[in-house]
N, C-alpha and C. Protein backbone atom coordinates (compact mmCIF):
# COMPACT_ATOMS: atom_id res chain seq x y z
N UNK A 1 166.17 -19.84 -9.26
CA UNK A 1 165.67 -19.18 -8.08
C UNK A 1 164.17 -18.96 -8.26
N UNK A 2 163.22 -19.18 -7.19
CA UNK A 2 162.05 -18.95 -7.15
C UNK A 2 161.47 -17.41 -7.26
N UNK A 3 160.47 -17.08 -7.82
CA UNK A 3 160.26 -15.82 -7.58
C UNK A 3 160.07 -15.30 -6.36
N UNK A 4 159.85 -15.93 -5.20
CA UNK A 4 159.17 -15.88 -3.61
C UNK A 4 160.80 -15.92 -3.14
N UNK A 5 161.78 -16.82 -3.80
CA UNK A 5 163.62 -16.13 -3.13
C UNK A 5 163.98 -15.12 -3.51
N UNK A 6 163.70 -14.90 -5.01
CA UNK A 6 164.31 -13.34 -5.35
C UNK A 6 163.47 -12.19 -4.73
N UNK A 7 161.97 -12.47 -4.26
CA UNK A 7 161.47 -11.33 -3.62
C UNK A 7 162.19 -11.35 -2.23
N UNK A 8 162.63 -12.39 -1.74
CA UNK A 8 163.24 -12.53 -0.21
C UNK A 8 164.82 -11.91 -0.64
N UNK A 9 165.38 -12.20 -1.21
CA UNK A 9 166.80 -12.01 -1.34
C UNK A 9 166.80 -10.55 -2.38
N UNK A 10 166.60 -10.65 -3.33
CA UNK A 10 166.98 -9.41 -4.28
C UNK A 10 166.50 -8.10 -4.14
N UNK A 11 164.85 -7.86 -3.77
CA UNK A 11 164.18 -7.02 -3.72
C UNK A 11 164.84 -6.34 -2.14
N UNK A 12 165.12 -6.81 -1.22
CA UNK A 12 165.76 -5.63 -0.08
C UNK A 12 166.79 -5.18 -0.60
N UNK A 13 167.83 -5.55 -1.57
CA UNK A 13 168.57 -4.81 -2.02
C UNK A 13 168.94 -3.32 -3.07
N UNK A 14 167.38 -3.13 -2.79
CA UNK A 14 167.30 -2.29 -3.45
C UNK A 14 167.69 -0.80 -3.50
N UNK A 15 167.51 -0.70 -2.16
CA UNK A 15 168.06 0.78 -1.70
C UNK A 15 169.30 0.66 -1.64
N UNK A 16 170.81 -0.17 -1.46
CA UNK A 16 171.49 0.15 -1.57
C UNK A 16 171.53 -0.07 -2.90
N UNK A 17 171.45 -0.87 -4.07
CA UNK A 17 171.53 -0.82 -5.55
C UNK A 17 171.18 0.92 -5.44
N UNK A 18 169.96 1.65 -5.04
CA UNK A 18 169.67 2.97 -5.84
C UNK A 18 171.21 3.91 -5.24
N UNK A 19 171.88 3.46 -3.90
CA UNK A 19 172.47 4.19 -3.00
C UNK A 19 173.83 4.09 -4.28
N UNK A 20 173.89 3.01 -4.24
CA UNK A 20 175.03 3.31 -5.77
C UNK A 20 175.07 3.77 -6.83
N UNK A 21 173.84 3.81 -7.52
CA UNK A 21 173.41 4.05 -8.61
C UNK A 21 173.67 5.44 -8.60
N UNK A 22 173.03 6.60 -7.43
CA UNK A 22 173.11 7.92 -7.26
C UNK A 22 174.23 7.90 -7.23
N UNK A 23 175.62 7.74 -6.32
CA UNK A 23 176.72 7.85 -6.39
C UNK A 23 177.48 7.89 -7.62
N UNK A 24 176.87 6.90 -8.46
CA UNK A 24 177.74 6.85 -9.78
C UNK A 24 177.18 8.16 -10.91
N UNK A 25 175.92 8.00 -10.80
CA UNK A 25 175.29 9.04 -11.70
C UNK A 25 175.23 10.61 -11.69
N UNK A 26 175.17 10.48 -9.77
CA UNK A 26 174.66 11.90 -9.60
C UNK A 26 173.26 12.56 -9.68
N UNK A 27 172.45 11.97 -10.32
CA UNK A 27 171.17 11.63 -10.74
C UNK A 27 170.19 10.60 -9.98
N UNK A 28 168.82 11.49 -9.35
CA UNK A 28 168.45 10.57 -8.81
C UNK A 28 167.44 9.72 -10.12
N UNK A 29 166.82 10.18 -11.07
CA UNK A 29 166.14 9.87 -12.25
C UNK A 29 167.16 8.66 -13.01
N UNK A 30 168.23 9.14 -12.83
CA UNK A 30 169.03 8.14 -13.80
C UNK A 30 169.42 6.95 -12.83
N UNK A 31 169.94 7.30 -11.68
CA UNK A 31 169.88 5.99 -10.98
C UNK A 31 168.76 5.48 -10.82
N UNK A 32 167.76 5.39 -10.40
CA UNK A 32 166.43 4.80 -10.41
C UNK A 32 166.21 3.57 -11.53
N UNK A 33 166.87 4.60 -13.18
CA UNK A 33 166.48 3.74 -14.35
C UNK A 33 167.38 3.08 -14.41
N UNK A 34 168.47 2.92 -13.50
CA UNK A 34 169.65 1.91 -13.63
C UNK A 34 168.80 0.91 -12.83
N UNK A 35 168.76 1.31 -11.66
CA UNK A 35 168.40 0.26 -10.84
C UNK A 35 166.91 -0.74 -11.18
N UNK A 36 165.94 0.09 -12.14
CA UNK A 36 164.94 0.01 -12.71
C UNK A 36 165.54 -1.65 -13.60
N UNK A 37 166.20 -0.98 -14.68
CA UNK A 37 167.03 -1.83 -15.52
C UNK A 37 167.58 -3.41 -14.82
N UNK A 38 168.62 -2.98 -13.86
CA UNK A 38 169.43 -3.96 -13.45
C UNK A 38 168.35 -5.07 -12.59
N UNK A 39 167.40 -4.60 -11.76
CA UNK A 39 166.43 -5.45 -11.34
C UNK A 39 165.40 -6.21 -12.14
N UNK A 40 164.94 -5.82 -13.90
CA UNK A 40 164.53 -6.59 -14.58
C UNK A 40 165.29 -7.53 -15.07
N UNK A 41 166.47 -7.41 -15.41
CA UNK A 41 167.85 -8.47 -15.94
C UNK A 41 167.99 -9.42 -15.01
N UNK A 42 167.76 -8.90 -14.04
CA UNK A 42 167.59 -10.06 -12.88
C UNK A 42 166.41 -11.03 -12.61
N UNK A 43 165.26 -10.45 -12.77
CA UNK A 43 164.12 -11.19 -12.77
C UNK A 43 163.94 -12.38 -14.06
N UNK A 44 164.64 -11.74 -15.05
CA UNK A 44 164.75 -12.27 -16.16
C UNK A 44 165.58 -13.44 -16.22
N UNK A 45 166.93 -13.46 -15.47
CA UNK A 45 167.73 -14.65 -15.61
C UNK A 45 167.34 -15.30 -14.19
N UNK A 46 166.46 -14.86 -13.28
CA UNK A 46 166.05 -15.86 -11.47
C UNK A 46 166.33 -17.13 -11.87
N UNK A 47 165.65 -17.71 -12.82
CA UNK A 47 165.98 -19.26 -13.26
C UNK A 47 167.33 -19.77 -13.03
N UNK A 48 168.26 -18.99 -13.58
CA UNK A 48 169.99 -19.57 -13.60
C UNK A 48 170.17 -19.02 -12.44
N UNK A 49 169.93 -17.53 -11.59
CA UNK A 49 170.49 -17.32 -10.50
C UNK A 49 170.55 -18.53 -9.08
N UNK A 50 171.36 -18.53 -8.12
CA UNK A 50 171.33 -19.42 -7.37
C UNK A 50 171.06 -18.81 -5.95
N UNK A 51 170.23 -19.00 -4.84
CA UNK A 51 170.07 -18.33 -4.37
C UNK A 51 171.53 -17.70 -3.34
N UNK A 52 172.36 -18.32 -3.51
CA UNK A 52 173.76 -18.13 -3.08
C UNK A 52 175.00 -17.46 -3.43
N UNK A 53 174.32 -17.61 -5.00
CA UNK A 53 175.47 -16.31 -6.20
C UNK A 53 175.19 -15.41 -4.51
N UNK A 54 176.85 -14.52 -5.43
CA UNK A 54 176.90 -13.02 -4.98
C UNK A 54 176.18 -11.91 -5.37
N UNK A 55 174.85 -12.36 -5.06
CA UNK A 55 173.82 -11.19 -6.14
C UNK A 55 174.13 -9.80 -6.03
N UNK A 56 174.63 -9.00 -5.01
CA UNK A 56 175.24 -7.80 -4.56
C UNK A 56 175.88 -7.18 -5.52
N UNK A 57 176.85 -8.19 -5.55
CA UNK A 57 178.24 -7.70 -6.37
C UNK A 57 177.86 -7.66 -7.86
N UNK A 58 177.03 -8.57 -8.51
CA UNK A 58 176.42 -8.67 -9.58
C UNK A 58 176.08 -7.91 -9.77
N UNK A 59 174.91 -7.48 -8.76
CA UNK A 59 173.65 -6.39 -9.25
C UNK A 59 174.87 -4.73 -9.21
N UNK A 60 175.93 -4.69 -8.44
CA UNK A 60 176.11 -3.67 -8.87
C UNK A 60 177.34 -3.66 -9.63
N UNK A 61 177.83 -4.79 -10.13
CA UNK A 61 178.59 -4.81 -11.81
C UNK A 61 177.86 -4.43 -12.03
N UNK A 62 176.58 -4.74 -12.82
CA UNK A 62 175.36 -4.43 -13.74
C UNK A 62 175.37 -3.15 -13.55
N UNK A 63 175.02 -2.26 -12.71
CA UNK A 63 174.72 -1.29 -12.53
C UNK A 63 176.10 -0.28 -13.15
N UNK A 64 177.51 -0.54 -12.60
CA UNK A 64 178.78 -0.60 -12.67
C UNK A 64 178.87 -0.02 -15.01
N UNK A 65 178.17 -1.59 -15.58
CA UNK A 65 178.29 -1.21 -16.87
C UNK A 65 177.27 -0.95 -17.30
N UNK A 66 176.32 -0.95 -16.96
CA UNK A 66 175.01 -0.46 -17.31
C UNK A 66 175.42 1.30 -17.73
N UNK A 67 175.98 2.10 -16.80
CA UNK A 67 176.32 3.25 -16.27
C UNK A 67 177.30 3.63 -17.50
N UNK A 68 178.49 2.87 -17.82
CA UNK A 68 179.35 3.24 -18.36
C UNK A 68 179.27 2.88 -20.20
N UNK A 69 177.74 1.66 -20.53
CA UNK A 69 177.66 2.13 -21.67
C UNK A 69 176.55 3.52 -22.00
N UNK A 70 175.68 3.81 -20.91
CA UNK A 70 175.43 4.71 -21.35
C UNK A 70 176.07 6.04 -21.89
N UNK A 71 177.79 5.94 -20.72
CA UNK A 71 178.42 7.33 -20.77
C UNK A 71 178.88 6.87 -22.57
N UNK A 72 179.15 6.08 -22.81
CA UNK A 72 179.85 5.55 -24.11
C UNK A 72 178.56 5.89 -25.45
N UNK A 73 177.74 5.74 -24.65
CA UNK A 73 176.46 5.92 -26.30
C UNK A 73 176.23 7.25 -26.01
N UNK A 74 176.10 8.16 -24.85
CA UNK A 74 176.12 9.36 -25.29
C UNK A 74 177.10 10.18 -25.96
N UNK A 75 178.43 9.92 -25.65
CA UNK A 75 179.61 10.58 -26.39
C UNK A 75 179.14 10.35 -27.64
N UNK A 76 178.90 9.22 -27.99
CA UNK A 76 178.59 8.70 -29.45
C UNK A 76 177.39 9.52 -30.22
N UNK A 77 176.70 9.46 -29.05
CA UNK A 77 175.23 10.44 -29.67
C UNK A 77 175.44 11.88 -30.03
N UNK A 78 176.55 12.54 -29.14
CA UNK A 78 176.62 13.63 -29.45
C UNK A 78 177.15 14.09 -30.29
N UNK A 79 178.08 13.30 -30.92
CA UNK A 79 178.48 13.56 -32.50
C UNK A 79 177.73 13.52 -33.50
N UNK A 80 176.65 12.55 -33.35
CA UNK A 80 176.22 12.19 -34.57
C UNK A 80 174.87 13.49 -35.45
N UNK A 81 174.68 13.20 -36.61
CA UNK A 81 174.00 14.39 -36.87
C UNK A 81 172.58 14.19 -36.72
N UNK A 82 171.73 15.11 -37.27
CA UNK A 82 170.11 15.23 -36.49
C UNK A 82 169.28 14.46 -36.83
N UNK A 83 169.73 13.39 -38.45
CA UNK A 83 169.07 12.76 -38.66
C UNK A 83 168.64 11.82 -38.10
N UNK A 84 169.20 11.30 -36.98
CA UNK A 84 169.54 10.51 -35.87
C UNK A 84 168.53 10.88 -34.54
N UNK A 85 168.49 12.04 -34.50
CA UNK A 85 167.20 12.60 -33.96
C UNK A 85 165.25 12.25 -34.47
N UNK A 86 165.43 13.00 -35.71
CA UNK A 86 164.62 12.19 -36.23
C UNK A 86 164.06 10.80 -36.96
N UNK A 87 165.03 9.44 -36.47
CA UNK A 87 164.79 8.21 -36.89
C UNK A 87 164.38 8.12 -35.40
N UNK A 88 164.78 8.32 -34.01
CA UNK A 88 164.52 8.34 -32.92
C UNK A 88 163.39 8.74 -32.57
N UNK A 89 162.90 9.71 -33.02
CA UNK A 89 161.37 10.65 -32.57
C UNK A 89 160.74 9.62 -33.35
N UNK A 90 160.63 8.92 -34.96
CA UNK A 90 159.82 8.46 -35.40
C UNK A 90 159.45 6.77 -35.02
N UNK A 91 160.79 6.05 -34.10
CA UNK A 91 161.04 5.00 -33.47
C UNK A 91 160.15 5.46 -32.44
N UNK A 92 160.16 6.41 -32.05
CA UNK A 92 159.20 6.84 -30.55
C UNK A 92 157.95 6.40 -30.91
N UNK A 93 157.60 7.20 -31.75
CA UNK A 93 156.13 7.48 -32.35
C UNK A 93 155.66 5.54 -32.46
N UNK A 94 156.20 4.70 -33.20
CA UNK A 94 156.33 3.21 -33.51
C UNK A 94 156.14 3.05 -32.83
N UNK A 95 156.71 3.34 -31.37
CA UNK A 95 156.89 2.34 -30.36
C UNK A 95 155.82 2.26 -29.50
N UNK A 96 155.10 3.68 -29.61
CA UNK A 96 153.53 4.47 -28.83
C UNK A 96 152.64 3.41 -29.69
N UNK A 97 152.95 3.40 -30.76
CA UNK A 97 151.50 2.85 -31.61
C UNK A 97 151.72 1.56 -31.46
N UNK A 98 152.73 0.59 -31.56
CA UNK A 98 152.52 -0.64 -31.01
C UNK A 98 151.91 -0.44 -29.25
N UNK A 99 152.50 0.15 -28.83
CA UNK A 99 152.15 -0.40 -27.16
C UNK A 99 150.31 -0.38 -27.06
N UNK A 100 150.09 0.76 -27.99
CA UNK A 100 148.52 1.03 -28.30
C UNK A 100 147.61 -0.20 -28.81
N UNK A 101 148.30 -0.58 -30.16
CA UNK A 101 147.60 -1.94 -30.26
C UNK A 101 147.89 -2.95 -29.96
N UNK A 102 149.03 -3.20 -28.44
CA UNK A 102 148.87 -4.40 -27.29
C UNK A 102 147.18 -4.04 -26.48
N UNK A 103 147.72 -3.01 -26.68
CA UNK A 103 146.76 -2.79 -25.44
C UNK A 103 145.26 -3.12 -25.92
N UNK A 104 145.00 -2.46 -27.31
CA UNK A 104 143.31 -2.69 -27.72
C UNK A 104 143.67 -4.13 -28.02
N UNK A 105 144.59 -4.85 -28.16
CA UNK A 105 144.58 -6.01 -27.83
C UNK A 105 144.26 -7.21 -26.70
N UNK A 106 145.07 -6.41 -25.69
CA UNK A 106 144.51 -7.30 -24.34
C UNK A 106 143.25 -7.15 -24.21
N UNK A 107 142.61 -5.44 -24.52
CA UNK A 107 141.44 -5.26 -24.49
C UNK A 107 140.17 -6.24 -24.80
N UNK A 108 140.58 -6.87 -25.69
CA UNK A 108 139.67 -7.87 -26.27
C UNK A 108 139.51 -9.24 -25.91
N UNK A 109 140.37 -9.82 -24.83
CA UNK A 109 140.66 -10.70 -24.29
C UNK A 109 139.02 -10.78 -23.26
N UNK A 110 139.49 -12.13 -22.89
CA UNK A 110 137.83 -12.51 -22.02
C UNK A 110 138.44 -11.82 -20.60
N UNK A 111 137.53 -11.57 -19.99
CA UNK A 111 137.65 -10.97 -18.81
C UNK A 111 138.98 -10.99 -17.53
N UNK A 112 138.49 -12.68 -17.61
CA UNK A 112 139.16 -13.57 -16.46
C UNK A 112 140.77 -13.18 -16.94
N UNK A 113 141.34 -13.43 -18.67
CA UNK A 113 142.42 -13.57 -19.26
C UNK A 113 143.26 -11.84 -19.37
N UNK A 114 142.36 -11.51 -19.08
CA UNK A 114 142.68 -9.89 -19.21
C UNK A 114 143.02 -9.53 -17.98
N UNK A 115 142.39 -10.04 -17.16
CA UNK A 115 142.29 -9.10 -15.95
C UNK A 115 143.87 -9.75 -15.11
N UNK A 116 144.20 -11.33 -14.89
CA UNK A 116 145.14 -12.37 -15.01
C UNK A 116 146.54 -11.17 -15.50
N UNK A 117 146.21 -11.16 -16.90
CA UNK A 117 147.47 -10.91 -17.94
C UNK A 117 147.80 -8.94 -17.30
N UNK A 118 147.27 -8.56 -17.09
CA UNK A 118 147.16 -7.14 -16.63
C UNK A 118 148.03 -6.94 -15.15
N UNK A 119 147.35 -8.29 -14.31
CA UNK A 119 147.58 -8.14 -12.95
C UNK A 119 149.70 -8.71 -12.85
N UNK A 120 149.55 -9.70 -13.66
CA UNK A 120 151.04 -10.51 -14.06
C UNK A 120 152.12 -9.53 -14.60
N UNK A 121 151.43 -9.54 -15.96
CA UNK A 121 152.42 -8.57 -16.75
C UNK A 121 152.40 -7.17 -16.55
N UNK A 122 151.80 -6.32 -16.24
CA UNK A 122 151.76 -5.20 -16.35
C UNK A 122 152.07 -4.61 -14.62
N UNK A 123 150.94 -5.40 -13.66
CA UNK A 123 151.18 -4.33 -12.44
C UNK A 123 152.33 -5.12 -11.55
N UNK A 124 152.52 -6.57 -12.43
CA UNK A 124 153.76 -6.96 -11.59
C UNK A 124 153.83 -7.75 -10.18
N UNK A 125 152.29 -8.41 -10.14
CA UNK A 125 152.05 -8.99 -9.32
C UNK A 125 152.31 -10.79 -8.86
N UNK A 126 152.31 -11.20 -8.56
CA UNK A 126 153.35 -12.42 -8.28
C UNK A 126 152.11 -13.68 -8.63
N UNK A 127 152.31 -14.95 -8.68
CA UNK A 127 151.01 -14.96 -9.10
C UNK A 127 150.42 -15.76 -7.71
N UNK A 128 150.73 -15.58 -6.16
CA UNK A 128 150.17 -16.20 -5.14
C UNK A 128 149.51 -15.39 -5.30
N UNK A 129 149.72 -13.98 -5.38
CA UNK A 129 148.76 -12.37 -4.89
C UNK A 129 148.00 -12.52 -6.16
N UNK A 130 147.57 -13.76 -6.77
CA UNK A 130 146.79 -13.16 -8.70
C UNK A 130 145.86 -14.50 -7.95
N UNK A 131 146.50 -15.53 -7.49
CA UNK A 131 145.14 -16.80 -7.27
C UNK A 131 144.56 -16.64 -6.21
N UNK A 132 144.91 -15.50 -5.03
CA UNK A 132 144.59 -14.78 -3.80
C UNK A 132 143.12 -14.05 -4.21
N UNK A 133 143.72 -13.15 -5.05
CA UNK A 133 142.69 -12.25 -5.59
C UNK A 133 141.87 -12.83 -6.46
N UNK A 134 141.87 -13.55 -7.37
CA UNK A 134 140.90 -14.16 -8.64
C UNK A 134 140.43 -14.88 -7.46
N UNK A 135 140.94 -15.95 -6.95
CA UNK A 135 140.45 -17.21 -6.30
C UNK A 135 140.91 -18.06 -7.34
N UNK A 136 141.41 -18.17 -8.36
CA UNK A 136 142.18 -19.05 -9.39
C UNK A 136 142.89 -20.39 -8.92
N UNK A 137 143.12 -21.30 -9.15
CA UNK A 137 143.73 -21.95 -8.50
C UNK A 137 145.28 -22.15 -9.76
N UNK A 138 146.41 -22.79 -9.63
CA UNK A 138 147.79 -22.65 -10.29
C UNK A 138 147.75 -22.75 -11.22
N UNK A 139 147.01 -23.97 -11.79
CA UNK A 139 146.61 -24.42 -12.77
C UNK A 139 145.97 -23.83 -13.61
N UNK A 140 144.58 -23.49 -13.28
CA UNK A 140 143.74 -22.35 -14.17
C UNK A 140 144.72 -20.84 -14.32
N UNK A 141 145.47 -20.70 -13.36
CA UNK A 141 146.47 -19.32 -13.85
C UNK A 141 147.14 -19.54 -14.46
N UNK A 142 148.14 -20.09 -14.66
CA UNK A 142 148.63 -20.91 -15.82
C UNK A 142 148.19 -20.49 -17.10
N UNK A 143 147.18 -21.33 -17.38
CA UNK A 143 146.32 -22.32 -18.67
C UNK A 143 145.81 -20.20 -19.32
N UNK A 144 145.40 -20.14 -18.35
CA UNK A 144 144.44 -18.46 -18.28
C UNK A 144 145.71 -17.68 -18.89
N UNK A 145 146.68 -17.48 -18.42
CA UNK A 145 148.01 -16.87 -18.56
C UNK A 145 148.72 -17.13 -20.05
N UNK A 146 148.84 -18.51 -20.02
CA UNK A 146 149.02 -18.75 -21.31
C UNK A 146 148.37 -18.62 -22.76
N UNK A 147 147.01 -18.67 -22.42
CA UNK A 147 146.13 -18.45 -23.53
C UNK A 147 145.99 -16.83 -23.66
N UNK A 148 146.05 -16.04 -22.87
CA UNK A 148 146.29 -14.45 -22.91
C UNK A 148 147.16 -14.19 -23.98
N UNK A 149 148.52 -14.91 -23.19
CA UNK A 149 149.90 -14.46 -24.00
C UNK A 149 149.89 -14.88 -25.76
N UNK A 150 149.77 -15.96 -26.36
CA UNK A 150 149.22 -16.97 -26.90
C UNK A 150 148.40 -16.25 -28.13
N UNK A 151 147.00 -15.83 -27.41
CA UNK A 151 146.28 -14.54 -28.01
C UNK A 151 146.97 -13.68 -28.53
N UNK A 152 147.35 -13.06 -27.62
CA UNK A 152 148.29 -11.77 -28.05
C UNK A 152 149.11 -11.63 -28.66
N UNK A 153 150.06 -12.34 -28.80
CA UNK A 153 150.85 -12.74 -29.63
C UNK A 153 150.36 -13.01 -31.18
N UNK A 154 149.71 -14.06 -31.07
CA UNK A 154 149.02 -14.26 -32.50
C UNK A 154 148.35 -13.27 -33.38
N UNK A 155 147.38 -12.36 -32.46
CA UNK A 155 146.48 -11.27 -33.15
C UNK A 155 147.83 -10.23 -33.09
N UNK A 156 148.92 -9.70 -32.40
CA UNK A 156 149.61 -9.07 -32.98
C UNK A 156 150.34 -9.21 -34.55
N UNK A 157 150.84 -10.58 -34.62
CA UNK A 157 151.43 -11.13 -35.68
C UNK A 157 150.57 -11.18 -36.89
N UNK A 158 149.62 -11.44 -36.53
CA UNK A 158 148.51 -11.23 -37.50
C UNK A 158 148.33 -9.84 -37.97
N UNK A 159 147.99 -8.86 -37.38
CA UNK A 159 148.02 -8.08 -37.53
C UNK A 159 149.35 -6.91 -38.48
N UNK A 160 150.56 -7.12 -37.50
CA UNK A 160 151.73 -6.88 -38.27
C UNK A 160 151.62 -7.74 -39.72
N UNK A 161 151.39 -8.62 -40.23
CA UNK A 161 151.49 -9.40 -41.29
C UNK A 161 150.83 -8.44 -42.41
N UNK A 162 149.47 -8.27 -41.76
CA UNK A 162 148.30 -7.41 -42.88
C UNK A 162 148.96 -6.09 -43.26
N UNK A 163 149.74 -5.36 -41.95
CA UNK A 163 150.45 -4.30 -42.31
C UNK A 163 151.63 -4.39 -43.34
N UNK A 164 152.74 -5.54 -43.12
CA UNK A 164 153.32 -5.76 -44.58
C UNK A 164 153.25 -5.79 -45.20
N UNK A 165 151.92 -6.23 -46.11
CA UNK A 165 150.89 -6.55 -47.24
C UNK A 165 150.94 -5.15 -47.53
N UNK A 166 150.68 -4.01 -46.96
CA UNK A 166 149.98 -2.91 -47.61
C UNK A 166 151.03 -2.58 -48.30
């Protein structure tokens, strides 16, 4: 599926995806992050989707077990003891300091590749609305896109590597 079908087909479905989500949860915060959830899993597999699947019914299976392993990992959570708390707070903390050095990462990127990789990955913009705005043409978004990712990737790995060393 194209990204321009799943914005035509998947994305109106959204309010009823949240309309279920509340129903099941009770929660408008927690349905949101269902529906949050179940709409990236989707963007993620558009390739295999067809624009004809029953995306409906899908999207709210997904939602359906999405819902019910959470009820299953919290029972689980609530047994368990505090140490479990604190491997979690310190996984938090990890997870802040990587997102930190993506970021002074992209930071360092050339303008054009930053600004591209920011507008794509981060604010979620499609990339007609990225060669609209740059004036880019497919190709140079692309090539621009890829060498961002590419970058980033590498100077992370690099980076993680030096940290093993210590």
């Amino acid at each position: 599926m194209k990204p321009s079908e799943f914005n035509h087909i998947v994305l109106p479905m959204r309010n009823e995806l949240l309309s279920y989500a509340l129903s099941v949860t009770g929660s408008a915060d927690n349905a949101e992050d269902l529906v949050q959830e179940v709409m990236l899993r989707l963007w993620n597999k558009r390739e295999q989707l067809e624009a004809e699947d029953k995306l409906k019914s899908l999207a709210i299976t997904m939602i359906h077990n999405l819902f019910l392993d959470q009820q299953r990992h919290e029972s689980h959570t609530a047994t368990m003891p505090e140490q479990i708390d604190i491997a979690v707070n310190d996984r938090s903390a990890e997870l802040r300091d990587e997102a930190r050095l993506i970021r002074n990462i992209v930071d360092q990127l050339p303008p054009l590749q930053q600004q591209i990789f920011r507008m794509k990955e981060i604010e979620g913009y499609t990339a007609e609305e990225i060669m609209q705005i740059t004036g880019c043409t497919a190709d140079n978004l692309r090539r621009n896109l890829s060498r961002a990712r590419t970058k980033i990737r590498e100077t992370y790995i690099k980076i993680m590597m030096k940290g093993s060393k210590l």
